[in-house]
N, C-alpha and C. Protein backbone atom coordinates (compact mmCIF):
# COMPACT_ATOMS: atom_id res chain seq x y z
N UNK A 1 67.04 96.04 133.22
CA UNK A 1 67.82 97.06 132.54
C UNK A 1 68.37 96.47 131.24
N UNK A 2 68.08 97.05 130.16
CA UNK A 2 68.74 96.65 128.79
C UNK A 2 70.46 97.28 128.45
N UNK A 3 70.86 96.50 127.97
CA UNK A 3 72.28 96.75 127.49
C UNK A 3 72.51 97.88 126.38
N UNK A 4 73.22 98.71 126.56
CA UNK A 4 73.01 99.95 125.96
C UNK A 4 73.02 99.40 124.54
N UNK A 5 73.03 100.34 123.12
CA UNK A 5 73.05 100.10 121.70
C UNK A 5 74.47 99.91 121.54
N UNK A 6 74.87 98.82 121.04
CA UNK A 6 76.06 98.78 120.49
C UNK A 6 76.70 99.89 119.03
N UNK A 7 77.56 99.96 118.57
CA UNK A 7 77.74 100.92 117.29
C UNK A 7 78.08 99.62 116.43
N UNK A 8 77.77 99.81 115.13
CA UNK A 8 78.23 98.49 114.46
C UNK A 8 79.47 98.16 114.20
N UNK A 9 80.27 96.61 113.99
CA UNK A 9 81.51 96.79 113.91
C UNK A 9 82.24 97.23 112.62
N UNK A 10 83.08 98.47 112.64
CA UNK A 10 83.67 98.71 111.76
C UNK A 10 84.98 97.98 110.97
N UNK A 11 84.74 97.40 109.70
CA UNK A 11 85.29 96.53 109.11
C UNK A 11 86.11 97.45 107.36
N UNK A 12 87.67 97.49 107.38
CA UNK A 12 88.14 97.96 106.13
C UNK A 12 88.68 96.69 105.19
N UNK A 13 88.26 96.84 104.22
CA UNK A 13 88.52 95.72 103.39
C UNK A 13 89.49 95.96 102.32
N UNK A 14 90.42 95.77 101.95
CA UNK A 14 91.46 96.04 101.54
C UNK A 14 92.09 94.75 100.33
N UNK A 15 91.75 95.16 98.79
CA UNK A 15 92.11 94.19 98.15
C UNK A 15 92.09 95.24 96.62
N UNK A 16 92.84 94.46 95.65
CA UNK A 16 93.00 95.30 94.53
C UNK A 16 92.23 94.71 93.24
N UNK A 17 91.22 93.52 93.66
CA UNK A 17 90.67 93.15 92.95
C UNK A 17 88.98 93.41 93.24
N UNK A 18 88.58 94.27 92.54
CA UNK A 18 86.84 94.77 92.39
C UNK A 18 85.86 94.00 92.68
N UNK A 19 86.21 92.90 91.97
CA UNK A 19 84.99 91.63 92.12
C UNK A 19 85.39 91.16 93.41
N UNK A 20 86.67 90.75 94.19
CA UNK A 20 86.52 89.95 95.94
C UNK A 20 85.84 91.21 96.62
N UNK A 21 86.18 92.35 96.45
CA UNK A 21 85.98 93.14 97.36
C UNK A 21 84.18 93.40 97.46
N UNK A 22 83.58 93.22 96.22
CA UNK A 22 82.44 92.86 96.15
C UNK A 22 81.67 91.62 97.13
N UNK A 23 82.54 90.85 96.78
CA UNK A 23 82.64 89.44 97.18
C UNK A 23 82.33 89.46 98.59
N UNK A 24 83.16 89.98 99.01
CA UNK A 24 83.62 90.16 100.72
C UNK A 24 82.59 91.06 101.14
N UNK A 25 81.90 91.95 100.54
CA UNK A 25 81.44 93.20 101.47
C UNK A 25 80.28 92.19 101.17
N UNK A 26 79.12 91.51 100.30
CA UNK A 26 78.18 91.10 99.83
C UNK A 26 78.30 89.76 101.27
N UNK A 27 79.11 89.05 101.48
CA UNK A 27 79.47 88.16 102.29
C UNK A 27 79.09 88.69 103.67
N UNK A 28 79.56 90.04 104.22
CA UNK A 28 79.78 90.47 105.48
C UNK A 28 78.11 91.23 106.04
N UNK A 29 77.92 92.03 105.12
CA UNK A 29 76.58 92.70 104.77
C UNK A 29 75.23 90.93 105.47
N UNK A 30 75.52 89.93 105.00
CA UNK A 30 74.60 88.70 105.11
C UNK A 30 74.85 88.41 106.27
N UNK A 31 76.02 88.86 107.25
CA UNK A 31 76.33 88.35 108.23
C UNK A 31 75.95 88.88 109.43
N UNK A 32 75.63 90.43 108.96
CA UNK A 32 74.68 91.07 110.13
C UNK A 32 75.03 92.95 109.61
N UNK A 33 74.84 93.23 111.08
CA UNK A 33 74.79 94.80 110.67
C UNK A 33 76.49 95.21 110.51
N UNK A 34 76.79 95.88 110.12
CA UNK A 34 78.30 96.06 109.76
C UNK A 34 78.70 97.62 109.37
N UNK A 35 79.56 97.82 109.72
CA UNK A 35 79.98 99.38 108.82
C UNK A 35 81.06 98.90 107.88
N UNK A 36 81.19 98.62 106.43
CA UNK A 36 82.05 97.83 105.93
C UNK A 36 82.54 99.06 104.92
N UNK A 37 83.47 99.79 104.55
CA UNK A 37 84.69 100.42 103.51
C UNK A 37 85.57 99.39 102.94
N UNK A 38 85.71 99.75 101.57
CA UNK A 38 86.48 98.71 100.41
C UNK A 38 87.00 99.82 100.26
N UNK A 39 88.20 99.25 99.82
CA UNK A 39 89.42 100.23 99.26
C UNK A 39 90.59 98.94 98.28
N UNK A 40 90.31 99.79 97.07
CA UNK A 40 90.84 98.72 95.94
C UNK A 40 92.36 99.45 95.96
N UNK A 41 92.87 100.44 96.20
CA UNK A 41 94.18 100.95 96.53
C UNK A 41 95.12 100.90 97.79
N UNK A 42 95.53 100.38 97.82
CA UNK A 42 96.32 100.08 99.81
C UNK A 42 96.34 101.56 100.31
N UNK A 43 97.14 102.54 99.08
CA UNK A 43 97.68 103.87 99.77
C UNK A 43 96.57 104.58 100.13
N UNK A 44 95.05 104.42 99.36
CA UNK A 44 94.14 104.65 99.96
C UNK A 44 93.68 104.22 100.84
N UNK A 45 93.97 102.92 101.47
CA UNK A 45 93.39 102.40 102.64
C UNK A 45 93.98 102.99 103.55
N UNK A 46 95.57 103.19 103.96
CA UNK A 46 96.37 103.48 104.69
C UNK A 46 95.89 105.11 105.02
N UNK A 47 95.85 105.98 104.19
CA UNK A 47 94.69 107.35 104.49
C UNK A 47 93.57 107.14 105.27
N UNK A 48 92.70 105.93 104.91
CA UNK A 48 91.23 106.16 105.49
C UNK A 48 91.42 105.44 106.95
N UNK A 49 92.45 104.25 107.43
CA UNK A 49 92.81 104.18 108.69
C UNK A 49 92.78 104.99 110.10
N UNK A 50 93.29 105.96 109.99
CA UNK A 50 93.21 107.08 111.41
C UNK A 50 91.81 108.07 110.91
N UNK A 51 91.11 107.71 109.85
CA UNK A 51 89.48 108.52 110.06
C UNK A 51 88.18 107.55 110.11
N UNK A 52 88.63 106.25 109.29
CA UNK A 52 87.60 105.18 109.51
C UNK A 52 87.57 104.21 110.65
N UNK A 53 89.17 104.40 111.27
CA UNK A 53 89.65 103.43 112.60
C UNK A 53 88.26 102.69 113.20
N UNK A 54 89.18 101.30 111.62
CA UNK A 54 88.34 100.27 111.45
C UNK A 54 88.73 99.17 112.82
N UNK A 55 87.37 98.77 113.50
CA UNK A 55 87.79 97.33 114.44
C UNK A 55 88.36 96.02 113.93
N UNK A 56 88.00 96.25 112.69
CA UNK A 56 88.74 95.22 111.77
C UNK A 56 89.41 95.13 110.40
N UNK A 57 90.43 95.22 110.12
CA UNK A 57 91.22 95.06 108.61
C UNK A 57 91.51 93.55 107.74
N UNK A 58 90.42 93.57 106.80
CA UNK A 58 90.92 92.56 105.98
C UNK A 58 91.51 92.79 104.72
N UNK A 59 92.86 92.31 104.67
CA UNK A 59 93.58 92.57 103.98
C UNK A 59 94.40 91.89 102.83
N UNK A 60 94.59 91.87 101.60
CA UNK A 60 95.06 90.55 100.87
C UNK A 60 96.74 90.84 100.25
N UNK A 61 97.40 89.93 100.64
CA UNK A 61 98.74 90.06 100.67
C UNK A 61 99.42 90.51 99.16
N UNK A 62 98.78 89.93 98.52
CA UNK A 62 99.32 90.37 96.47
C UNK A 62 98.50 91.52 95.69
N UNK A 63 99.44 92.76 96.40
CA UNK A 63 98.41 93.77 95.59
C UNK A 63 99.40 94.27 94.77
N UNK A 64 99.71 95.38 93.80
CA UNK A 64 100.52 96.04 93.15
C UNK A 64 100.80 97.36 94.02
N UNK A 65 101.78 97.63 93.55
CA UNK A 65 102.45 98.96 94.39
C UNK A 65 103.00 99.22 95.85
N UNK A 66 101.85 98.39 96.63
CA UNK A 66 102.25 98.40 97.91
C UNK A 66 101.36 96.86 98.52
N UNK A 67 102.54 96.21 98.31
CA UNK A 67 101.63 94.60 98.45
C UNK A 67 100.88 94.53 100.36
N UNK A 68 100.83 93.31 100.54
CA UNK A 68 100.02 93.17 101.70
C UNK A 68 100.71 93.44 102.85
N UNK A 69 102.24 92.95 102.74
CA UNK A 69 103.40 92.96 103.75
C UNK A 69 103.58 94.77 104.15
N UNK A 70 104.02 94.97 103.23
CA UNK A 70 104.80 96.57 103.39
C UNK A 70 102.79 97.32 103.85
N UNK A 71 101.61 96.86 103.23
CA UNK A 71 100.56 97.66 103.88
C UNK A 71 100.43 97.37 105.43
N UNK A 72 100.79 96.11 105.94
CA UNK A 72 100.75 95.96 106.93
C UNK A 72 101.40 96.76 108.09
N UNK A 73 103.11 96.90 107.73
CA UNK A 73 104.03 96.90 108.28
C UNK A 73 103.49 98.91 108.21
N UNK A 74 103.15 99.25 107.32
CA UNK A 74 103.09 100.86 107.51
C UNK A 74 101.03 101.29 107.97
N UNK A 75 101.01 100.00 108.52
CA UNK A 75 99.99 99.89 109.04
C UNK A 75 99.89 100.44 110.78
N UNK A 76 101.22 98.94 111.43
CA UNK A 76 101.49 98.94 112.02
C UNK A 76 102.41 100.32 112.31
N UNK A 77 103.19 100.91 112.25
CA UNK A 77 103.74 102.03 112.44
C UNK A 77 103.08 103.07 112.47
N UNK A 78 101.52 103.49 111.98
CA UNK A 78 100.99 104.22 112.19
C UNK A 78 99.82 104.04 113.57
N UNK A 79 100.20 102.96 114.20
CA UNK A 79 99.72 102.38 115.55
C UNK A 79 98.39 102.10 115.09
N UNK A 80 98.34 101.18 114.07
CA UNK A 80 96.82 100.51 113.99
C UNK A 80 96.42 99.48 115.09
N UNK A 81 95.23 100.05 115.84
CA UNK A 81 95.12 99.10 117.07
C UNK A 81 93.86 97.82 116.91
N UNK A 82 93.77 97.91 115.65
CA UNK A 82 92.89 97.03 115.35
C UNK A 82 92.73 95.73 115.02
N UNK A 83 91.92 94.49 114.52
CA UNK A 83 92.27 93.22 114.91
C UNK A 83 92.46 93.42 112.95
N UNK A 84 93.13 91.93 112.74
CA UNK A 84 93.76 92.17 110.95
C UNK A 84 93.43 90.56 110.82
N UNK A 85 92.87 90.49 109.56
CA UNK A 85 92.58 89.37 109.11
C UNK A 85 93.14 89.02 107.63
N UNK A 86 94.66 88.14 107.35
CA UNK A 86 94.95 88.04 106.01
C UNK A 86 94.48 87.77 104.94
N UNK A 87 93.96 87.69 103.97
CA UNK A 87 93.16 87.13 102.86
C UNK A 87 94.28 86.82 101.98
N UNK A 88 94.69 85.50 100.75
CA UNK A 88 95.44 85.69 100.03
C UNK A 88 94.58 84.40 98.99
N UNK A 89 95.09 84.32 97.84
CA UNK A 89 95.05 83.07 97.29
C UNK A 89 96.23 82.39 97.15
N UNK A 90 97.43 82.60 97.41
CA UNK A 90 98.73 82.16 97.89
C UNK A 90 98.91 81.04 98.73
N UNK A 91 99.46 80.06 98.59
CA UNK A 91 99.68 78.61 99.43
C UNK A 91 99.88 79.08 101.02
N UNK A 92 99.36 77.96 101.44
CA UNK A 92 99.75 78.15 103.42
C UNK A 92 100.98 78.28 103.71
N UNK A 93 102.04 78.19 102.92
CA UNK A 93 103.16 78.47 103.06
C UNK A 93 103.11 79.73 103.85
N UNK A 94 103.10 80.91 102.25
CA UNK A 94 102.75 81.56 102.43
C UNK A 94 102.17 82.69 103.43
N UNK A 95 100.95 82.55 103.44
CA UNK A 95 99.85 83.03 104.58
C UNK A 95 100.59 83.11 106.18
N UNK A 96 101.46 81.83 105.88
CA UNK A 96 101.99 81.31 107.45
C UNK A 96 103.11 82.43 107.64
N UNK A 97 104.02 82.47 107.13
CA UNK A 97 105.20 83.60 106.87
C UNK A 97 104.27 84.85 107.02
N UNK A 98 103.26 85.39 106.38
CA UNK A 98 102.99 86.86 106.48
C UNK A 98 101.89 86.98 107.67
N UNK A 99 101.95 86.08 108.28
CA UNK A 99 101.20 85.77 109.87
C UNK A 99 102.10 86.17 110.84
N UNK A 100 103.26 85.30 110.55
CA UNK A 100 104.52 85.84 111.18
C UNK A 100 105.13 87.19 111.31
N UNK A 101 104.85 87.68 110.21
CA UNK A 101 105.39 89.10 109.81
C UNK A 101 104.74 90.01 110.55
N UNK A 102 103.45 89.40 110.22
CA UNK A 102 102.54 90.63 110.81
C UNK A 102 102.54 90.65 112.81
N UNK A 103 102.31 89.40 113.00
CA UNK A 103 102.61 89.61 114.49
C UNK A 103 103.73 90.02 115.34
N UNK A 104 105.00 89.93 114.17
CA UNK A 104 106.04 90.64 114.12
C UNK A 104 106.03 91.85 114.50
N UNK A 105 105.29 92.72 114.01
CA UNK A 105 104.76 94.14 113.96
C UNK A 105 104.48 94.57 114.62
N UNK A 106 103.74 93.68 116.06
CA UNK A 106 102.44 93.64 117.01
C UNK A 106 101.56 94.35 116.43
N UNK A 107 100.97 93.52 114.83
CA UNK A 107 99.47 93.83 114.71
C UNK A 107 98.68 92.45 115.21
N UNK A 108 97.22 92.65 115.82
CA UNK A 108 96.67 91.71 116.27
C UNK A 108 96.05 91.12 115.46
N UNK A 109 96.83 89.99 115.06
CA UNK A 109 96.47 89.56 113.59
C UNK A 109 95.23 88.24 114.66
N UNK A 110 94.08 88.05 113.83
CA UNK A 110 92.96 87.00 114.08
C UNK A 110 93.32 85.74 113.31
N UNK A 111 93.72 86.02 112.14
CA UNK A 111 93.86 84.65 111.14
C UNK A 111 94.45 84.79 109.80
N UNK A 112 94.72 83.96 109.39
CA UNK A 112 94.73 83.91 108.15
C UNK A 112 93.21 83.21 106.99
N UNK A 113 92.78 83.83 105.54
CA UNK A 113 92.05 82.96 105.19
C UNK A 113 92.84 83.10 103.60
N UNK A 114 92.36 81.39 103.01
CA UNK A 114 92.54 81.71 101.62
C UNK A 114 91.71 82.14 101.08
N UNK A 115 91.57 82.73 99.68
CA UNK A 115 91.00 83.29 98.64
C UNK A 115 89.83 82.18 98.11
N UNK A 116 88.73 81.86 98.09
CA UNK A 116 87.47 82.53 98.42
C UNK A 116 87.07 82.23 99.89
N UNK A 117 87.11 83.43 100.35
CA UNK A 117 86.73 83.34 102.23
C UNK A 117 85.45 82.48 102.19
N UNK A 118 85.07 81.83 103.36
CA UNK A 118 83.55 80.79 103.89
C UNK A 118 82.96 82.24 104.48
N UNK A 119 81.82 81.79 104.37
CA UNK A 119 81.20 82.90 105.36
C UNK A 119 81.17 82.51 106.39
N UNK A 120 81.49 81.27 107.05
CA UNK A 120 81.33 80.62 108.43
C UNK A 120 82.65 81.06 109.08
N UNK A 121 83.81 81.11 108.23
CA UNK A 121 85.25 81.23 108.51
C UNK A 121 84.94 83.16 108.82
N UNK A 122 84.11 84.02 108.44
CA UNK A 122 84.76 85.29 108.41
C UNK A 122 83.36 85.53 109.42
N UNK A 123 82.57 85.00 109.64
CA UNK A 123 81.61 84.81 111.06
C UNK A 123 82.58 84.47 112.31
N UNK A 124 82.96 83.95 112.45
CA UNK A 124 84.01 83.32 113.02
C UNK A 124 84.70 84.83 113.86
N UNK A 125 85.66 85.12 112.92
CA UNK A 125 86.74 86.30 113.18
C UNK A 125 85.85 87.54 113.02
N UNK A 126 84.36 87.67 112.56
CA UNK A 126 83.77 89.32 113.19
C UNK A 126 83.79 88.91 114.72
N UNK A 127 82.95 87.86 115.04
CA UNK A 127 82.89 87.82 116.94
C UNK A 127 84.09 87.47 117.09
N UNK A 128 85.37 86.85 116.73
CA UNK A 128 86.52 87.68 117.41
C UNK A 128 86.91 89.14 117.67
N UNK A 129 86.94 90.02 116.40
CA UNK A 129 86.91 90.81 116.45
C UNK A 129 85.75 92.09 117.47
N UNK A 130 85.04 91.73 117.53
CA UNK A 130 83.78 92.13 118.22
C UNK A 130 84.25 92.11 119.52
N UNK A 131 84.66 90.78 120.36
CA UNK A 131 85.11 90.41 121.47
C UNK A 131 86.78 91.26 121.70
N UNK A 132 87.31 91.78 121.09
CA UNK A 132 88.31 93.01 121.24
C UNK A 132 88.01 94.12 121.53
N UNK A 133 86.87 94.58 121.09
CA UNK A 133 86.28 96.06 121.14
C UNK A 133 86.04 96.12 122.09
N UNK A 134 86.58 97.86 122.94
CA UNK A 134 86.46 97.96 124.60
C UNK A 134 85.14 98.30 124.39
């Protein structure tokens, strides 16, 4: 008996810079089959959440208008049950504090990465993420 078809994992990428988000989807796309949405606006991401209810959010903490913290936090309040992966180019300081924040929240945060992600590092956290999905 074969294991039924999986659906691919759905991944929102969330950054205000054109070229990572390129970056990242071009990265994820090499990594296998994927359903991947970029959203260069948070307030647009935060809309496409309860219709794209992504298995995974990567998200980068220094955006304008509505930085990474406050997207998170009104992330979380809208009961995002999904796994969250930080992206920043910001020191580990940093990253470490909005790790905190976020699990604060009870979002199921996977990791933190700095700014330019490995593809081995974001291989890594899809089969985490993957391994969440009921």
């Amino acid at each position: 008996m074969t294991n039924p078809p999986t659906t691919p994992l759905r991944i929102l990428l969330v950054d205000d810079d054109p070229f990572m988000l390129s970056l990242l989807a071009d990265m994820l796309e090499d990594l296998g089959q994927l359903n991947v949405r970029s959203e260069s606006d948070a307030r647009q991401a935060l809309l496409a959440l309860p219709q794209f209810r992504p298995d995974l959010l990567v998200c980068d903490l220094s955006m304008p208008d509505l930085d990474g913290i406050e997207f998170l936090r009104k992330a979380a309040d809208s009961h995002f049950g999904g796994a969250v992966v930080l992206l920043s180019g910001m020191d580990a300081s940093v990253r470490q504090a909005a790790d905190t924040l976020a699990r604060a929240h009870g979002l199921a945060l996977l990791g933190t990465l700095a700014k330019p992600a490995a593809p081995a590092a974001l291989a890594e956290l899809l089969t985490q993420a993957a391994a969440r999905r009921p």
